[in-house]
N, C-alpha and C. Protein backbone atom coordinates (compact mmCIF):
# COMPACT_ATOMS: atom_id res chain seq x y z
N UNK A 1 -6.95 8.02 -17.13
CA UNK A 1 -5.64 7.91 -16.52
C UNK A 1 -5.43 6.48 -16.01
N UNK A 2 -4.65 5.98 -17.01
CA UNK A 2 -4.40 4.27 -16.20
C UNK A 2 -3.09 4.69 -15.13
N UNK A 3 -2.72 3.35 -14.67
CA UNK A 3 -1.44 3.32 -13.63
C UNK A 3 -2.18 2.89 -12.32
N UNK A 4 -1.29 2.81 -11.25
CA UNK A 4 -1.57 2.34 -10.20
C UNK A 4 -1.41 3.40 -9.00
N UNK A 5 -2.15 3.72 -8.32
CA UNK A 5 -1.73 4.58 -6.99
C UNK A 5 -2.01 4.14 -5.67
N UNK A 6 -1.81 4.82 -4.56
CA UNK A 6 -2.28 3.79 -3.42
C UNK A 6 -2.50 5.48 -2.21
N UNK A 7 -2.96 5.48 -1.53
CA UNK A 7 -2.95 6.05 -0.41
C UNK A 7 -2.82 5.32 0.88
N UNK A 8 -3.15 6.10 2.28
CA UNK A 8 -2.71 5.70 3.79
C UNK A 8 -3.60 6.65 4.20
N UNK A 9 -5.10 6.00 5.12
CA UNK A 9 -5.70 7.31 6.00
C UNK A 9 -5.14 6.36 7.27
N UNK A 10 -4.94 7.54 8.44
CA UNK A 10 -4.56 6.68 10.38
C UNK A 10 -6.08 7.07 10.19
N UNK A 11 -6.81 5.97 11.00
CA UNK A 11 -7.91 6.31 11.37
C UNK A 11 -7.94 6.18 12.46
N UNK A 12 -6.58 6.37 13.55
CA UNK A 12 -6.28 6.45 14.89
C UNK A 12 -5.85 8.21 14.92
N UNK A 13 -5.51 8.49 14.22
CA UNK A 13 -5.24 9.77 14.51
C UNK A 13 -5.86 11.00 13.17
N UNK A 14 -6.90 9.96 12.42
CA UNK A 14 -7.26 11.21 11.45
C UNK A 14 -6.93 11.59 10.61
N UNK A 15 -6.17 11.03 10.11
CA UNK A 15 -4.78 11.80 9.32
C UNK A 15 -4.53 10.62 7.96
N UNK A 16 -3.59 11.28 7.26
CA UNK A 16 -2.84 10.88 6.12
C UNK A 16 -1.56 10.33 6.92
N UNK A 17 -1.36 8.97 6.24
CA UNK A 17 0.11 8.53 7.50
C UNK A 17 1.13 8.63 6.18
N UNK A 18 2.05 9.27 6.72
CA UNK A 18 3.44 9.72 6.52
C UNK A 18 4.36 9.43 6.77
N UNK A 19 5.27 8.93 5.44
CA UNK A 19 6.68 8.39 6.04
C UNK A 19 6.52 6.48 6.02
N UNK A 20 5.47 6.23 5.38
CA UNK A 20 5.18 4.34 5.22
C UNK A 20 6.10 4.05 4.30
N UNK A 21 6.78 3.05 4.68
CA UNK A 21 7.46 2.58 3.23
C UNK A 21 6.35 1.39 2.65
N UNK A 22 6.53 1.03 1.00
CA UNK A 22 5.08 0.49 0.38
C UNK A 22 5.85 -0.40 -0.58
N UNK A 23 6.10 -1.75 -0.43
CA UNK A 23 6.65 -2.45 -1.82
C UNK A 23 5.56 -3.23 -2.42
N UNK A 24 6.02 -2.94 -3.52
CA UNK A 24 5.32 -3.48 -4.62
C UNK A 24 5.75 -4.77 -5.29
N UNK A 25 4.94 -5.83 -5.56
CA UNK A 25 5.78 -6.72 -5.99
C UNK A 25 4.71 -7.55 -7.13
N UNK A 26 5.10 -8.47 -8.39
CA UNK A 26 4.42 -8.85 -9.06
C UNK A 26 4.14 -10.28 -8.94
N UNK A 27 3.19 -10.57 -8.86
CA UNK A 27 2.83 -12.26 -7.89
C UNK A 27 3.46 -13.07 -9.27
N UNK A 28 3.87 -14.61 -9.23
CA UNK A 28 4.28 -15.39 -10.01
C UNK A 28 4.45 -16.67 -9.09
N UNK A 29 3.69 -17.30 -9.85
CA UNK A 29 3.46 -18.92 -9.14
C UNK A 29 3.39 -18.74 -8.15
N UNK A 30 4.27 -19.41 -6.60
CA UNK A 30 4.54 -18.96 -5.46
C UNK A 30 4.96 -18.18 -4.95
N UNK A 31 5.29 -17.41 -5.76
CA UNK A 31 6.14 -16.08 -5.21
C UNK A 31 5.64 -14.60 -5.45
N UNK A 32 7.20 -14.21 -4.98
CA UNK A 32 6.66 -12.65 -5.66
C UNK A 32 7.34 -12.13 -6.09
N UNK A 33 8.04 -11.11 -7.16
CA UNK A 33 9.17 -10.55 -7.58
C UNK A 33 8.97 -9.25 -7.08
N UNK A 34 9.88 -8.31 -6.66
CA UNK A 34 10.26 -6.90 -5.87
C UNK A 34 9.81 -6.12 -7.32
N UNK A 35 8.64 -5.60 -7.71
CA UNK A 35 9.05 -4.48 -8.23
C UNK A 35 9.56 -3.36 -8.12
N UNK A 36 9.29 -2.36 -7.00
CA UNK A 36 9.61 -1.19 -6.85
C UNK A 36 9.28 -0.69 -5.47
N UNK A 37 10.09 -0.24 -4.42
CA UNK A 37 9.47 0.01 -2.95
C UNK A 37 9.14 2.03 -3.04
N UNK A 38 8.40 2.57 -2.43
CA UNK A 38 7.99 4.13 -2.02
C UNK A 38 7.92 4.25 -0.87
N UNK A 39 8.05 5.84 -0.58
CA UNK A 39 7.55 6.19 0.68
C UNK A 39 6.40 6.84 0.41
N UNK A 40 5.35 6.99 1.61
CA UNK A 40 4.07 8.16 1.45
C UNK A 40 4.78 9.28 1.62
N UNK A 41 4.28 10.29 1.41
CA UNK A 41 4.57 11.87 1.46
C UNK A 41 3.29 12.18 2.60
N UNK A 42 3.58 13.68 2.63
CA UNK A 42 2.44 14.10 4.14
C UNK A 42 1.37 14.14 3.68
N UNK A 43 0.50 13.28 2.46
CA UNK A 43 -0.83 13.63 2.53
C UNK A 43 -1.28 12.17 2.11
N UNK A 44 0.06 11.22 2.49
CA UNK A 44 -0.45 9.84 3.02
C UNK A 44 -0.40 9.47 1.16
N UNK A 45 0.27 9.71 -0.06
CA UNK A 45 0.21 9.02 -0.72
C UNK A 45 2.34 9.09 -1.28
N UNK A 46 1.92 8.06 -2.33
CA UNK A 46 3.41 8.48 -3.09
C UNK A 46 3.55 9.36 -4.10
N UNK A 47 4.52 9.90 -3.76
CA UNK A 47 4.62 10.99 -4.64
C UNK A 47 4.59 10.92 -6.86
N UNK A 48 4.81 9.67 -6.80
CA UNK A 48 4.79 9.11 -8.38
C UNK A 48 3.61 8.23 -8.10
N UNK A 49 2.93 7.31 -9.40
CA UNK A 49 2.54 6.48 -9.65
C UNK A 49 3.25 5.25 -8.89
N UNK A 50 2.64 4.23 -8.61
CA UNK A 50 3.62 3.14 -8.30
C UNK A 50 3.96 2.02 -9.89
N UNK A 51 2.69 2.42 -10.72
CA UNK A 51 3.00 1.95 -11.78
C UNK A 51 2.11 2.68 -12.96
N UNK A 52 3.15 3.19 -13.83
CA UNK A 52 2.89 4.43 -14.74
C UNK A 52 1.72 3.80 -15.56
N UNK A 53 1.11 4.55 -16.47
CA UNK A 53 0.59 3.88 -17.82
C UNK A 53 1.10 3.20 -18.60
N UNK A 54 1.74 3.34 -18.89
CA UNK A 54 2.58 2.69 -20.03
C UNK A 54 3.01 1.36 -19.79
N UNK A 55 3.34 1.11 -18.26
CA UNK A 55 4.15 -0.02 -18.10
C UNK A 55 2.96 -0.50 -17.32
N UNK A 56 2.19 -0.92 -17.37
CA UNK A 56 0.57 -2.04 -16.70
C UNK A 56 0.90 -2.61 -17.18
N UNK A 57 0.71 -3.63 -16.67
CA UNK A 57 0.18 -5.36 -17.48
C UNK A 57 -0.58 -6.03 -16.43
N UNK A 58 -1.35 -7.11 -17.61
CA UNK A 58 -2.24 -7.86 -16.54
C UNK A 58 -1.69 -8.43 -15.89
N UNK A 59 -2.21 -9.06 -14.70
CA UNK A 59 -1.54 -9.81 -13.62
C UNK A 59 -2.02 -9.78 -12.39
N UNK A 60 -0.98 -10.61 -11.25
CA UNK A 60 -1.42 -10.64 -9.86
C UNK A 60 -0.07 -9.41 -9.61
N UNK A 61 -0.27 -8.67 -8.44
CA UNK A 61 0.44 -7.72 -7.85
C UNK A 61 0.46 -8.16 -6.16
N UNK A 62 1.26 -7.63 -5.21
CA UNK A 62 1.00 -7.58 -4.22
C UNK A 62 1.43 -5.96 -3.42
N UNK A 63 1.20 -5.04 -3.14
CA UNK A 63 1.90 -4.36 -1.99
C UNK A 63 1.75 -4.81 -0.67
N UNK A 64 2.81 -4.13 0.30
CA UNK A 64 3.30 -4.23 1.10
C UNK A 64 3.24 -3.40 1.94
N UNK A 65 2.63 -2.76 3.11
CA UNK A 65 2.61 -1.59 3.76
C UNK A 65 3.25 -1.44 4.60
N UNK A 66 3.73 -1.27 5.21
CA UNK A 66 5.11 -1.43 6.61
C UNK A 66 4.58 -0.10 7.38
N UNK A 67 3.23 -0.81 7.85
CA UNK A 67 2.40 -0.31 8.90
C UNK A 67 2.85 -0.20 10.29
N UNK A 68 3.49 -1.19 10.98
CA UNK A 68 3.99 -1.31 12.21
C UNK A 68 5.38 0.05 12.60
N UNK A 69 6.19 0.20 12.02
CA UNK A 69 7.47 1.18 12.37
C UNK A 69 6.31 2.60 12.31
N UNK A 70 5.45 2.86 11.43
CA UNK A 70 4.50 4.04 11.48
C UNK A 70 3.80 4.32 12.58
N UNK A 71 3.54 3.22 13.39
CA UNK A 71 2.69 3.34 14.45
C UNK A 71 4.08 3.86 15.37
N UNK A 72 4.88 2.79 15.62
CA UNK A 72 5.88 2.96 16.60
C UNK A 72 5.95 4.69 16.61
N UNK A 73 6.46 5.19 15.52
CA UNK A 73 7.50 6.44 15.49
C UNK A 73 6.19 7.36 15.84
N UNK A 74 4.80 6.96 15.51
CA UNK A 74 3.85 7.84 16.17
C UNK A 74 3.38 7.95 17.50
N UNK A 75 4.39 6.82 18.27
CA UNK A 75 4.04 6.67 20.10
C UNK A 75 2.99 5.46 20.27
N UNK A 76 2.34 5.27 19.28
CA UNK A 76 1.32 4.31 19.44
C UNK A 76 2.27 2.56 20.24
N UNK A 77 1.63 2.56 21.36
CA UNK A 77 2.46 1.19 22.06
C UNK A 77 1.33 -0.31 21.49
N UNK A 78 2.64 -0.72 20.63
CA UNK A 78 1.97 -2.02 19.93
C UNK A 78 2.13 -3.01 20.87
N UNK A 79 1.65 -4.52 20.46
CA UNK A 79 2.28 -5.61 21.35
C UNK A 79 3.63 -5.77 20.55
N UNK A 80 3.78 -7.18 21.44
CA UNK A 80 5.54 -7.34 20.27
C UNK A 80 5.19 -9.24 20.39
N UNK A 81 5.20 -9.66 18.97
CA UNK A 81 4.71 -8.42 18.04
C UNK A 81 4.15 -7.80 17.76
N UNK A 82 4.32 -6.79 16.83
CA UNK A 82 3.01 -6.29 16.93
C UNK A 82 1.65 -6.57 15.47
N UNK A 83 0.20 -6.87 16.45
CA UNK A 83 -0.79 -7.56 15.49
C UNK A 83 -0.71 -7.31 14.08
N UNK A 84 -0.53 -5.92 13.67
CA UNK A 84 -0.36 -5.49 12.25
C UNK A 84 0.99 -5.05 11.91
N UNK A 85 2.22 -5.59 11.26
CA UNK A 85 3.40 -5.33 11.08
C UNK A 85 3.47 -4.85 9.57
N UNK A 86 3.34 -5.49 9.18
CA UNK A 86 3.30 -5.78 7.18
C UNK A 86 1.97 -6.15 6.82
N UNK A 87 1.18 -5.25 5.99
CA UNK A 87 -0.35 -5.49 5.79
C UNK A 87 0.06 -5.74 4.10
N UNK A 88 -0.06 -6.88 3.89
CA UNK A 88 -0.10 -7.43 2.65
C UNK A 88 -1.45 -7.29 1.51
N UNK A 89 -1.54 -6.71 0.66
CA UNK A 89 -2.51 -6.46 -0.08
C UNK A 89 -2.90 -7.39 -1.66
N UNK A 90 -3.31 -8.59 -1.89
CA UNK A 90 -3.00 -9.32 -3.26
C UNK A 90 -3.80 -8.93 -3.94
N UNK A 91 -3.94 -8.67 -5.40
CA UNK A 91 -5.10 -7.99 -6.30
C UNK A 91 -4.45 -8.29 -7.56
N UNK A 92 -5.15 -7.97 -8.23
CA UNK A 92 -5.10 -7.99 -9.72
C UNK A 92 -5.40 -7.62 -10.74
N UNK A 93 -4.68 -6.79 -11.70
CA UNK A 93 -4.98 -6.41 -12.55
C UNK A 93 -5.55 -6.96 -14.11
N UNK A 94 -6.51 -6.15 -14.18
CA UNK A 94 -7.25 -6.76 -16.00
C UNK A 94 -7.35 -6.11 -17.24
N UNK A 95 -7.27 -4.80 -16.79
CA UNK A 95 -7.59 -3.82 -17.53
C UNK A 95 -6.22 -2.75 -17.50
N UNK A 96 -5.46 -3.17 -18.12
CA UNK A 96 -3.97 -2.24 -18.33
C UNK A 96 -4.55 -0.77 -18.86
N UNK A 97 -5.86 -0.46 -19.46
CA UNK A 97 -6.00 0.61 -19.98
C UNK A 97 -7.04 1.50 -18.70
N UNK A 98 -6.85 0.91 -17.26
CA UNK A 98 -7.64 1.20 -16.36
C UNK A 98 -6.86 2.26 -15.51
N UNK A 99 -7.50 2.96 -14.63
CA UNK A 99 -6.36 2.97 -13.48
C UNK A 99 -7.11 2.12 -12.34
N UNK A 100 -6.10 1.78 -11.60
CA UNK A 100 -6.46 0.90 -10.59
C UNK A 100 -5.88 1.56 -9.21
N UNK A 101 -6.52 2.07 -8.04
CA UNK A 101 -6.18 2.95 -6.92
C UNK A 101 -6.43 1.83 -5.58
N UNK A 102 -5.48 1.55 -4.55
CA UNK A 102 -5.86 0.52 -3.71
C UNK A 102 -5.58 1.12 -3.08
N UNK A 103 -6.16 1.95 -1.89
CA UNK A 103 -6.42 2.69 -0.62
C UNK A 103 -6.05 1.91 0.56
N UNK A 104 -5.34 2.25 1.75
CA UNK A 104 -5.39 1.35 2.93
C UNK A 104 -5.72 2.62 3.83
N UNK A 105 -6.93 1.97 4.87
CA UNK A 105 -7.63 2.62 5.62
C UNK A 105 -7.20 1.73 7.19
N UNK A 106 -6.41 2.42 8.14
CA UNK A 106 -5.88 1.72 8.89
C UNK A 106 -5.82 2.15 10.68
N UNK A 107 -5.47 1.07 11.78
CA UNK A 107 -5.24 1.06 12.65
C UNK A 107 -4.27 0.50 13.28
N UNK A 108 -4.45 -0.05 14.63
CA UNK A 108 -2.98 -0.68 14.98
C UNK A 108 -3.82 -2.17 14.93
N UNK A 109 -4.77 -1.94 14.96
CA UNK A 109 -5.49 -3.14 15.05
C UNK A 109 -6.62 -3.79 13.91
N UNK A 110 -6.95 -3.05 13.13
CA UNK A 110 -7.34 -3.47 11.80
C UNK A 110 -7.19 -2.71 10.42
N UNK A 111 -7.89 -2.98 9.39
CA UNK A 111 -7.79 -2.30 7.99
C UNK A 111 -8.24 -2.80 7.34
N UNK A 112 -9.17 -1.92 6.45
CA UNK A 112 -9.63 -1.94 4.99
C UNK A 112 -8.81 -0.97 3.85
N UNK A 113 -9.50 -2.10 2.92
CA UNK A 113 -8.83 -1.63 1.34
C UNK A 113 -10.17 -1.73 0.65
N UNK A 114 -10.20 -1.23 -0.71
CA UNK A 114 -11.24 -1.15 -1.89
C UNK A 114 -10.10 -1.10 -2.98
N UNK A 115 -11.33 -1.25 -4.19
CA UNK A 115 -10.68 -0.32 -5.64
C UNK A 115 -11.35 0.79 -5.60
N UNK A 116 -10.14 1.79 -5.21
CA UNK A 116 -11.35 3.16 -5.38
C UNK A 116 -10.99 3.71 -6.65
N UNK A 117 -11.32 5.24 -6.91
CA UNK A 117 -10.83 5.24 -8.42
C UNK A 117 -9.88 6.12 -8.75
């Protein structure tokens, strides 16, 4: 199964975080182009692929996690700003015939990612 997926564990509250919005964007020179934005669903992922099989290509990617409004609406009192707002993720793809899964494992105050599978 190639394509791209992503999940959200709170590792403040245990849980699958729900309700993140996640853009996706395809790196180019300095920039980045908008591919496609999602929300998580309640078990902390998106409900589609963020990028099917068919349509991979190699490249740089970036998502976007819009970590900070998740904390807010969960009561969690950030600073202002607050330390983690937008957790930017850059990676890259090589293997269009792969799937590639980038996990964010998170707090109000830090986070890890992997390639999981």
């Amino acid at each position: 199964m190639a394509g791209l997926t992503t999940h959200i564990l709170d590792l403040t509250h245990g849980a699958p975080a729900d309700g993140v919005k996640i853009v996706l964007s395809v790196r180019n020179g300095g920039g980045a182009e908008k591919l496609k934005e999602a929300v998580t669903n309640a078990d902390g992922r998106c409900d589609a692929p963020l990028i099917a099989a068919n349509d991979m290509k190699k490249g740089g990617y970036l998502l976007e996690f819009h970590i900070g409004d998740y904390f807010r609406r969960k009561g969690i009192r950030l600073d202002d700003p607050a330390f983690l707002d937008i957790i930017p993720i850059a990676f890259a793809v090589s293997d269009i015939a792969a799937h590639y899964h980038v996990p964010l494992l998170v707090s109000p105050y830090g986070y890890s990612t992997y390639r999981g599978s």
